[in-house]
N, C-alpha and C. Protein backbone atom coordinates (compact mmCIF):
# COMPACT_ATOMS: atom_id res chain seq x y z
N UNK A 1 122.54 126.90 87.19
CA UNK A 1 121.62 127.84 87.80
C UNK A 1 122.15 129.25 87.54
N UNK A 2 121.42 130.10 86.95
CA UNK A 2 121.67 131.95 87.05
C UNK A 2 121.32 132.29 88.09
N UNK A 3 122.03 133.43 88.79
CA UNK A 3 121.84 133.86 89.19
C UNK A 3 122.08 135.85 89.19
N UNK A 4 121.22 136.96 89.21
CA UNK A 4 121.24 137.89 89.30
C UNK A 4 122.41 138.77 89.89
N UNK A 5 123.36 139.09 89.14
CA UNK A 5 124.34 139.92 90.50
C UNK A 5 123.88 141.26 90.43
N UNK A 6 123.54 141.60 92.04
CA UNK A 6 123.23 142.58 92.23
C UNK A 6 124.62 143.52 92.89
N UNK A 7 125.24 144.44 92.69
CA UNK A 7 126.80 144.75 93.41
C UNK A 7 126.49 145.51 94.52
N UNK A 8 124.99 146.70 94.60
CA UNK A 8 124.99 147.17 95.79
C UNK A 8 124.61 146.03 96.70
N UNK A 9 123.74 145.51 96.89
CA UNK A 9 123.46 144.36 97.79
C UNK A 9 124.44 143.30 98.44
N UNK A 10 125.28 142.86 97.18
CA UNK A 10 126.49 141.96 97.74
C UNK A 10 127.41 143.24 98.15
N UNK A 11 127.25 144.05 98.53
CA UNK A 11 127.92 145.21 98.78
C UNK A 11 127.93 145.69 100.60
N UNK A 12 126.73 145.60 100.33
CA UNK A 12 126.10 145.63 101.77
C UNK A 12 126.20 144.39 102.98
N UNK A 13 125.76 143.49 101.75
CA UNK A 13 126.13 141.73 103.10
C UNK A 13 127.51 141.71 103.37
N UNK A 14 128.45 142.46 102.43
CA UNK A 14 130.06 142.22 102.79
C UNK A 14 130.23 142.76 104.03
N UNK A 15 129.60 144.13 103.81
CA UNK A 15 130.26 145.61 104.85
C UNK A 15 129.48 145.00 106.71
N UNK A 16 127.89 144.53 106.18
CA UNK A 16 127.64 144.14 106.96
C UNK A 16 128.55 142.94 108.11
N UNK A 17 129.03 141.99 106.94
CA UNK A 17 129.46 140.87 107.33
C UNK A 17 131.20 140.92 108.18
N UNK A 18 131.78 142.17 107.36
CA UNK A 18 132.49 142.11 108.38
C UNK A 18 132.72 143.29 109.55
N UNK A 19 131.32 144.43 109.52
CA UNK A 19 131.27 144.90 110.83
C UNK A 19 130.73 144.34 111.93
N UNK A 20 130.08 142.98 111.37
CA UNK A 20 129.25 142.42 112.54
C UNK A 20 129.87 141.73 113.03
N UNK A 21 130.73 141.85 113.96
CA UNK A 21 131.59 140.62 114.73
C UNK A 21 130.80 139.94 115.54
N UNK A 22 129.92 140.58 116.56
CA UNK A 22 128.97 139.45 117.41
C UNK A 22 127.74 140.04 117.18
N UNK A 23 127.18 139.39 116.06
CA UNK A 23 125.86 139.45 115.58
C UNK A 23 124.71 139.16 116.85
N UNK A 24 123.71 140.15 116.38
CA UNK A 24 122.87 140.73 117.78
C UNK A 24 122.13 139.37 117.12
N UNK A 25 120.89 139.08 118.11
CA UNK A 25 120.06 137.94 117.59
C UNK A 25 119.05 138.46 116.34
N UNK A 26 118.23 137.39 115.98
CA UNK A 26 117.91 137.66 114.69
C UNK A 26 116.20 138.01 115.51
N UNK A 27 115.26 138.72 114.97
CA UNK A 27 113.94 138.74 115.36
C UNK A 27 112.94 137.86 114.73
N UNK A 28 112.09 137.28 114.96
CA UNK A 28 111.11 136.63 114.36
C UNK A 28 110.01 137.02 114.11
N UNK A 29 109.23 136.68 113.09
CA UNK A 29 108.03 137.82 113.17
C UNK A 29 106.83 136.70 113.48
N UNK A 30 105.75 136.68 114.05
CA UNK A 30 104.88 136.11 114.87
C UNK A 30 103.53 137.19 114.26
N UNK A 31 102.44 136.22 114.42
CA UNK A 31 101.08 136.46 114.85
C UNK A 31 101.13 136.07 115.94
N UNK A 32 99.80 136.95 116.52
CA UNK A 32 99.21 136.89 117.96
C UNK A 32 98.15 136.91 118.01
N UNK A 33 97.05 136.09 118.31
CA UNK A 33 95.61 136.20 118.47
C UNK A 33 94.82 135.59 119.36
N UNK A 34 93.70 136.38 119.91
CA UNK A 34 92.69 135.18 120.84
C UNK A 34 91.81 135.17 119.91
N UNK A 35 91.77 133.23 120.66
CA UNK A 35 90.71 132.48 120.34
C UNK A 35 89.94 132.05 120.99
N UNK A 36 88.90 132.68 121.54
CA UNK A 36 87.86 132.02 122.51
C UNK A 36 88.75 131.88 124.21
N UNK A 37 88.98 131.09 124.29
CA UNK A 37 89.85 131.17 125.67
C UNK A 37 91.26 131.29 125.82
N UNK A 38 91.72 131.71 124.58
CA UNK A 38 93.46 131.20 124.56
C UNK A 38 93.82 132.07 123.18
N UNK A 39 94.79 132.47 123.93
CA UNK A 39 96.05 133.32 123.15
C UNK A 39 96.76 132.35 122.53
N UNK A 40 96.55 132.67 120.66
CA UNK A 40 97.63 131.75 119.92
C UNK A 40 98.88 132.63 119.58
N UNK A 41 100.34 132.40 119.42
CA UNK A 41 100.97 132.89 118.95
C UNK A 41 101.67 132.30 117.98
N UNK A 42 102.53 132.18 116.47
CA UNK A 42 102.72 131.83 115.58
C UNK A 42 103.77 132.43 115.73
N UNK A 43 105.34 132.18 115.72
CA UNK A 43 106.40 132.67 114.98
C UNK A 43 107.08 131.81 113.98
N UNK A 44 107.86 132.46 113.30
CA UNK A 44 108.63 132.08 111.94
C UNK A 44 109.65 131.69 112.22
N UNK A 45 110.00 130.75 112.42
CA UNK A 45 111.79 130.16 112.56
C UNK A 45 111.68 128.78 111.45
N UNK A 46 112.48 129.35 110.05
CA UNK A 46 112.14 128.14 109.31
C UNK A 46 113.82 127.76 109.50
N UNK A 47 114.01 126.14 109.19
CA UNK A 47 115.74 126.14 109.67
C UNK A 47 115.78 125.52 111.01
N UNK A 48 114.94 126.38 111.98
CA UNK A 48 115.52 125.96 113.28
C UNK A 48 115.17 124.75 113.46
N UNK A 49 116.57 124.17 114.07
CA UNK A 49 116.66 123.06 115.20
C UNK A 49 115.83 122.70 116.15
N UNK A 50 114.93 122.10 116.29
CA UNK A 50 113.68 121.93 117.23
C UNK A 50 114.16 122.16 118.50
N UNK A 51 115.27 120.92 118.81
CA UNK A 51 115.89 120.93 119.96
C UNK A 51 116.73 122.13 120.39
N UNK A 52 116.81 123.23 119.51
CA UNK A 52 117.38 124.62 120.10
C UNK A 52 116.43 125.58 120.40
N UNK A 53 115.01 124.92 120.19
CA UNK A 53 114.16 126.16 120.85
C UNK A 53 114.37 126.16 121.82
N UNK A 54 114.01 127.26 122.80
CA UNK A 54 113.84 126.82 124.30
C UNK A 54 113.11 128.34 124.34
N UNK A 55 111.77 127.91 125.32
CA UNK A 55 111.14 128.99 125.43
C UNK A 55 110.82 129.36 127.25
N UNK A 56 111.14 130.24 127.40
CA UNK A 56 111.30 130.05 129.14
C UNK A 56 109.96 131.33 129.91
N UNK A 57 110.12 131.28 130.71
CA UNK A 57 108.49 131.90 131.49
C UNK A 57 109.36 132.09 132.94
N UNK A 58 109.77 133.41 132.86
CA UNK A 58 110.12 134.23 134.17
C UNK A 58 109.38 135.21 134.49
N UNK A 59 108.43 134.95 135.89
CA UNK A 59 107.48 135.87 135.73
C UNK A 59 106.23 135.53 134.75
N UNK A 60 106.07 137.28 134.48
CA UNK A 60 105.17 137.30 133.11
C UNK A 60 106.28 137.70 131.97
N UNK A 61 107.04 136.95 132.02
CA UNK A 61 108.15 137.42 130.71
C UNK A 61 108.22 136.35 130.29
N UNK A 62 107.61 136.14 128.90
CA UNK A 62 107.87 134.94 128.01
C UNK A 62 108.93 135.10 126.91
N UNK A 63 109.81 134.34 127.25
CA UNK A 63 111.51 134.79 126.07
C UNK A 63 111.28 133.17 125.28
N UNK A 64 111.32 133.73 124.05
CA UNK A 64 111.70 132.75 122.89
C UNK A 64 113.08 132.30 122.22
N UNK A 65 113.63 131.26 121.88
CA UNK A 65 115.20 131.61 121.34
C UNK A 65 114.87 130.63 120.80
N UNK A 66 115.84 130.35 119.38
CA UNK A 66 116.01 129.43 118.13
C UNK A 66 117.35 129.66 118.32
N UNK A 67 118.10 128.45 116.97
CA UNK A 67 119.11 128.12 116.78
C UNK A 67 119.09 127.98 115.29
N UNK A 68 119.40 128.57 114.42
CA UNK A 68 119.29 128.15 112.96
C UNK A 68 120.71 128.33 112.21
N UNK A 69 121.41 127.24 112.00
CA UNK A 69 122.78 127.12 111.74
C UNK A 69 123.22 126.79 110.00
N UNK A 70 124.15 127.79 109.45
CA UNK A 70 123.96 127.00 108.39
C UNK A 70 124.99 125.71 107.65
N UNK A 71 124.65 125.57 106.50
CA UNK A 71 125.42 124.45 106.41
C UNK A 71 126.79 124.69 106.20
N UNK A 72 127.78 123.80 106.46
CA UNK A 72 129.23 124.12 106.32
C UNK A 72 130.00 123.17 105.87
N UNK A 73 129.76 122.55 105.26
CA UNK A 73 130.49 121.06 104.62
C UNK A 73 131.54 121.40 104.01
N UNK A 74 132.08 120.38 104.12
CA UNK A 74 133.53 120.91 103.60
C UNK A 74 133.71 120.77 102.00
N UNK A 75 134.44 121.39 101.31
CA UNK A 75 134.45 121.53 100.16
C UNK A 75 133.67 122.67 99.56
N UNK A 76 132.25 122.97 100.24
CA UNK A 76 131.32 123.97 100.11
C UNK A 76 132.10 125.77 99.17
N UNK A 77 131.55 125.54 98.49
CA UNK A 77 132.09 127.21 97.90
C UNK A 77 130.79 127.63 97.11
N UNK A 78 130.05 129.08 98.20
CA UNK A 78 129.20 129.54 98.16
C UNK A 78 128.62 130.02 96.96
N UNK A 79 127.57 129.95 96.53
CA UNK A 79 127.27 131.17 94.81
C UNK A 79 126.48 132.70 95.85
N UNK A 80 125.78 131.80 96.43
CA UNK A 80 124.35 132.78 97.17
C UNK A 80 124.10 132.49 98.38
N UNK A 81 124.26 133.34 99.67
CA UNK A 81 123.85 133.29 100.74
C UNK A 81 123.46 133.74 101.68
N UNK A 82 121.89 134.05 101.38
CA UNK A 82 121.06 135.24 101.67
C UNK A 82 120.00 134.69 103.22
N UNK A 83 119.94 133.15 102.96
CA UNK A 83 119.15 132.71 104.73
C UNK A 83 120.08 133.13 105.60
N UNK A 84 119.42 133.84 106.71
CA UNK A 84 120.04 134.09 108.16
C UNK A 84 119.98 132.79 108.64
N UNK A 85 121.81 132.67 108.80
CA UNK A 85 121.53 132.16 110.04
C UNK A 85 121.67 132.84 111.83
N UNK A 86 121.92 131.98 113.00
CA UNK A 86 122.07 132.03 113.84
C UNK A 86 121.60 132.04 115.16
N UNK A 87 120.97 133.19 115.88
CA UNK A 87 120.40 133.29 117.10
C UNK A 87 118.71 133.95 116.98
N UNK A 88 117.81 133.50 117.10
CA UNK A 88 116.53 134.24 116.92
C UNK A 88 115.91 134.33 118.07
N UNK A 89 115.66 135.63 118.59
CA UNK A 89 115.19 136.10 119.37
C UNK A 89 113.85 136.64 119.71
N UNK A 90 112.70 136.46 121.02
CA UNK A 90 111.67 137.80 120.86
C UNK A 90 111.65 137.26 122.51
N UNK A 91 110.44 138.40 123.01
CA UNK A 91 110.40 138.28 124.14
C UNK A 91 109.04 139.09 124.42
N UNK A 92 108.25 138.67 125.41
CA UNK A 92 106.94 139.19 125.22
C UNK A 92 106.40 139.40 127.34
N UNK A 93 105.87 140.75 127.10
CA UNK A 93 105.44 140.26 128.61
C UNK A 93 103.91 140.08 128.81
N UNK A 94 103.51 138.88 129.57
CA UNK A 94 102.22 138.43 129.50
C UNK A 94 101.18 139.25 130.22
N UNK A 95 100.16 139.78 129.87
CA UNK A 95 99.54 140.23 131.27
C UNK A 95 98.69 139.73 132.18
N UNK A 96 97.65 140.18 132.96
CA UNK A 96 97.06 139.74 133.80
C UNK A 96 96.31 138.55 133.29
N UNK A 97 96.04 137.60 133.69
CA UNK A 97 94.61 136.88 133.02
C UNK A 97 94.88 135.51 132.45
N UNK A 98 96.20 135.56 132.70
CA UNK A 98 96.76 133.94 131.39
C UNK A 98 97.13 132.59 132.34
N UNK A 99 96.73 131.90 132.43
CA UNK A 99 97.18 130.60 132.67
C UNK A 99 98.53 129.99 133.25
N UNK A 100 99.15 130.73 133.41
CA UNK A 100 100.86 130.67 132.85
C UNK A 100 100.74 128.87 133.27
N UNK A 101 100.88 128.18 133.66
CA UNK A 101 100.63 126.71 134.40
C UNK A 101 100.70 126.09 132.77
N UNK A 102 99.78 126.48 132.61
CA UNK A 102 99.12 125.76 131.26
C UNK A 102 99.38 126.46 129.57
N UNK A 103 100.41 126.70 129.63
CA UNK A 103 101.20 126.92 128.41
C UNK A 103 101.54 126.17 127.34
N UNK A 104 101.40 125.54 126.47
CA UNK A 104 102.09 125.07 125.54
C UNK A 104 102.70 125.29 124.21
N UNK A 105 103.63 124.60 123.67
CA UNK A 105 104.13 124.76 122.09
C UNK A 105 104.39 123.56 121.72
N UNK A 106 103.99 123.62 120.00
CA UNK A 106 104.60 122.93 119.24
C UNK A 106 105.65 123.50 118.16
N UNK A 107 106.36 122.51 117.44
CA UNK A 107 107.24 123.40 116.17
C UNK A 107 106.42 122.74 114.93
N UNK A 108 106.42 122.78 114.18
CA UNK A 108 106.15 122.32 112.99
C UNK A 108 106.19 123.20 111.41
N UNK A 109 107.04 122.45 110.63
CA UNK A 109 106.88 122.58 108.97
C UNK A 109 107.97 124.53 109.52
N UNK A 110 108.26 124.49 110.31
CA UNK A 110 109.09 126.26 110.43
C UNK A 110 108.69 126.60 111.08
N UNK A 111 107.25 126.57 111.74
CA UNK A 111 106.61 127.30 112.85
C UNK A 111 106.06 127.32 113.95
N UNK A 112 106.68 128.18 114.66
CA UNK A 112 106.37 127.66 116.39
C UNK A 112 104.76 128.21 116.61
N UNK A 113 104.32 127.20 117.59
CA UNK A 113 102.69 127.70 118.13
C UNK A 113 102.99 127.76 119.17
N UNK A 114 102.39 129.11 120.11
CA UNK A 114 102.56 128.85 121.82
C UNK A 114 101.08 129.52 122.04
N UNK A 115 100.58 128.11 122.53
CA UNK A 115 98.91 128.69 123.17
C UNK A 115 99.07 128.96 124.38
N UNK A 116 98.33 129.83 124.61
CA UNK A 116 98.39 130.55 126.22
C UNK A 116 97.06 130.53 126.56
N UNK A 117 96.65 129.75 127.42
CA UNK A 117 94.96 129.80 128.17
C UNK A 117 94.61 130.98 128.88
N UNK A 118 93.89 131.80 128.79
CA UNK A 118 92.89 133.12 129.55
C UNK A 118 92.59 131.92 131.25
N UNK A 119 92.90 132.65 131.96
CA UNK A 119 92.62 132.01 133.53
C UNK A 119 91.46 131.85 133.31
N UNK A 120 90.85 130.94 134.24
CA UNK A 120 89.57 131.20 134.55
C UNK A 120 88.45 132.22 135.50
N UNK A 121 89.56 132.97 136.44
CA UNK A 121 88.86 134.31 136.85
C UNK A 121 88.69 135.31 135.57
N UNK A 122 89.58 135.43 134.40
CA UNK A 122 89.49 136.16 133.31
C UNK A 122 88.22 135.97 132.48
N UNK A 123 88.15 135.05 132.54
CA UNK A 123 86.65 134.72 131.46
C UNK A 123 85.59 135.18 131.60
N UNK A 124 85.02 135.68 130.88
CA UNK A 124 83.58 136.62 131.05
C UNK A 124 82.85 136.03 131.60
N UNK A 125 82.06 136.69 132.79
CA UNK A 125 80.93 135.52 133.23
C UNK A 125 79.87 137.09 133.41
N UNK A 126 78.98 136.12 133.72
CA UNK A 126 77.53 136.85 133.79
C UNK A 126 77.21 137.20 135.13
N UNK A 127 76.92 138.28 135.81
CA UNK A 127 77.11 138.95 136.74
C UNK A 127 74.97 138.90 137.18
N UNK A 128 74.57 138.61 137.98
CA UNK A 128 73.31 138.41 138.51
C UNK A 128 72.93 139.52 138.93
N UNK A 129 71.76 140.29 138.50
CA UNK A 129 71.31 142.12 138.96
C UNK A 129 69.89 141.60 140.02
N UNK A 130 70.05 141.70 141.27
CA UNK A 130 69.02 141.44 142.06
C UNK A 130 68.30 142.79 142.11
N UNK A 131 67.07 142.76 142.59
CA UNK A 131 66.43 144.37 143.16
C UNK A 131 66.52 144.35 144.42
N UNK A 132 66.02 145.12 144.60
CA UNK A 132 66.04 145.64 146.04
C UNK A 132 64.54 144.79 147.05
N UNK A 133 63.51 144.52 146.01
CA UNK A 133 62.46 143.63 146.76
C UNK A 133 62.79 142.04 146.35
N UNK A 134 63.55 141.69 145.82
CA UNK A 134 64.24 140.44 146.16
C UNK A 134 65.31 140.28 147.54
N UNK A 135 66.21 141.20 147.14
CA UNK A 135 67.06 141.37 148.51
C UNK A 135 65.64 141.43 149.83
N UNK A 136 64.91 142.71 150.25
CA UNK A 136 64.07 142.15 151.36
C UNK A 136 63.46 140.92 151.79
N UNK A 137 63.03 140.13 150.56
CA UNK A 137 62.38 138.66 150.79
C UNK A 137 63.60 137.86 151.17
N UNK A 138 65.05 138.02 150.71
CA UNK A 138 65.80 136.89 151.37
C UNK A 138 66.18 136.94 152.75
N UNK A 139 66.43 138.55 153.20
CA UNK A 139 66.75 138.86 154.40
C UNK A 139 65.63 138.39 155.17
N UNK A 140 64.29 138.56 154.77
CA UNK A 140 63.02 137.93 156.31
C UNK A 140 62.74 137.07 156.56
């Protein structure tokens, strides 16, 4: 296999690698969208450990965390090693209107789904315009 040496770049992962003694968490990047009654969200954790997600609901504060570790076998002597690993982080605050009860996620193929249901006081409803000679006929 070739590979490209680039010297500023392996330049940078070095300087990086050894000022970073306790590497901050990693961010994930996510879509967010409603669909009819429910907030989908999509983030990117390819790697991660299913069993190291853990997504927690304090409040209206929804915190996400991954675990994406890399390999370390012994004998291993690196050419290229450009996947992050480690801690992946986001954190989102929910607002008025969501379900929190009724939350779910799946992981799949790298990517997390967390649907969030719109309450049911949130949902648009249709509001009834009486007149004023309807109102008299119910009152007599």
């Amino acid at each position: 296999m070739t590979m490209t040496l680039d010297p500023i770049s392996q330049l940078d992962r070095l300087v990086a690698s050894v000022l970073d003694s306790a590497p901050a968490p990693r961010t994930m990047p996510v879509d967010l969208y409603r669909d009819g009654d429910r907030y989908v969200l999509h983030a990117d954790i390819p790697g991660a450990d299913p069993g190291s997600i853990d997504i927690d609901l304090d409040g209206s504060q929804l915190s996400i965390r991954a675990q994406r570790t890399a390999g370390n076998g012994e004998g291993l002597r690196w050419i290229a090693r450009e996947r992050g690993s480690g801690t992946y982080f986001r954190q989102f605050t929910l607002g008025e209107g969501v379900d929190l009860d009724r939350i779910s996620a799946t992981y799949d193929s790298g990517v997390l789904s967390v649907v969030i249901p719109v309450s049911e006081r949130a949902k648009p409803r249709k509001i009834t315009v009486e007149s004023a000679d309807q109102r008299e006929a119910i009152d007599a």
